[in-house]
Protein backbone atom coordinates (compact mmCIF):
# COMPACT_ATOMS: atom_id res chain seq x y z
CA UNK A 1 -6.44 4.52 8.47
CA UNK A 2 -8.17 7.24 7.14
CA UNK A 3 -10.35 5.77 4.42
CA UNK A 4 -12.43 2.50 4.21
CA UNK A 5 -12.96 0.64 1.05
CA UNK A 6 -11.83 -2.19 -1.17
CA UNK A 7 -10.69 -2.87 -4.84
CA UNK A 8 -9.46 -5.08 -7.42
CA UNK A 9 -5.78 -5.78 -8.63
CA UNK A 10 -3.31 -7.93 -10.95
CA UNK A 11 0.43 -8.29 -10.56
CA UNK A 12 2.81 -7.71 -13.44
CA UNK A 13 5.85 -9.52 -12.31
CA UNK A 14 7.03 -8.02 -9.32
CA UNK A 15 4.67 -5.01 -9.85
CA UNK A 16 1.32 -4.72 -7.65
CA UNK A 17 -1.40 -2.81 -10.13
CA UNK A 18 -4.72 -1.60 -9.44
CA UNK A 19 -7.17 -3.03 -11.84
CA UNK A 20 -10.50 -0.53 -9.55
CA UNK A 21 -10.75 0.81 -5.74
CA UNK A 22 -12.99 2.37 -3.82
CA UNK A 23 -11.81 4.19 -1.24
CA UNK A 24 -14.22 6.30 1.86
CA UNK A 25 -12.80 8.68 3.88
CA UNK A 26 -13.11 8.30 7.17
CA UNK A 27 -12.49 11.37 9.90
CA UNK A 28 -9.18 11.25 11.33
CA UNK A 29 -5.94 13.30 13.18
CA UNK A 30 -3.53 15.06 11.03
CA UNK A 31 -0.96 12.55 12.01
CA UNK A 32 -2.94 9.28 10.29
CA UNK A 33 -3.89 11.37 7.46
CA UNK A 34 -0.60 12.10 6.90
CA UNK A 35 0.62 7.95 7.00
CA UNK A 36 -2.67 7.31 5.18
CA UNK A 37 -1.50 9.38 2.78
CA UNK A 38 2.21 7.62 2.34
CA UNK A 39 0.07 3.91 2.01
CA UNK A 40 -2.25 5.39 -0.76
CA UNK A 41 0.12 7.29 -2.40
CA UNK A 42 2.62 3.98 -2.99
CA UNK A 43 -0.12 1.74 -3.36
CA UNK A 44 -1.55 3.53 -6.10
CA UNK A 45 2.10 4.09 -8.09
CA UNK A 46 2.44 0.63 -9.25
CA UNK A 47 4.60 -0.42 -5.94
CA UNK A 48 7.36 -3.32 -6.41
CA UNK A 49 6.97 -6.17 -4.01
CA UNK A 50 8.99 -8.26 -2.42
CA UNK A 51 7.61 -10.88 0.31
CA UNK A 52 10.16 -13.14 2.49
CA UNK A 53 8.52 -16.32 3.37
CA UNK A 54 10.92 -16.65 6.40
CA UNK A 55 10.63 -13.79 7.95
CA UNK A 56 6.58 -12.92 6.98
CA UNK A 57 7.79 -9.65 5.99
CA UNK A 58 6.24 -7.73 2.63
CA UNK A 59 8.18 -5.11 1.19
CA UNK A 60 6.17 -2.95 -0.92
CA UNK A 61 8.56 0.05 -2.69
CA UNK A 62 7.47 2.60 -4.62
CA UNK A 63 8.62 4.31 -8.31
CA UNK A 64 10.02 7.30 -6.45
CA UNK A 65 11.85 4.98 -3.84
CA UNK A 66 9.54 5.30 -1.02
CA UNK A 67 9.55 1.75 1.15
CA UNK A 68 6.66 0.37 3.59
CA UNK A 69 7.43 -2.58 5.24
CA UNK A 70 5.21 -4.60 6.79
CA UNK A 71 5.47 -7.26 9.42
CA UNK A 72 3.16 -10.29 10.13
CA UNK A 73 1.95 -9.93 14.23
């Protein structure tokens, strides 16, 4: 990505909430900054989760509807 750092959270019920974060920029294309700007952006809007313990697969979707999935390697 385009930033480095770290951060605290809590989870209301199916909500993911950032408690603090830190977050670096790092130098980077137009096309990462872009997709580092989709992760931030529902990361920091209080982003249902869903995770399927078959599959490995966490669903994070945020207030406005956007949806990251994300797969286990």
């Amino acid at each position: 990505g385009c930033r480095s750092g770290g951060g605290t959270y809590h989870l209301d019920g199916n909500r993911i909430l950032l408690d603090s974060e830190t977050l670096e920029p790092i130098p980077c294309d137009a096309a990462m900054a872009a997709q580092d700007a989709i992760l931030v952006g529902v990361v920091e809007g209080r982003p249902r989760f869903e995770f399927d313990t078959r599959t490995g697969r966490l669903r994070l979707t945020s207030e406005a509807g956007t949806t990251l999935l994300f797969e286990a390697p």
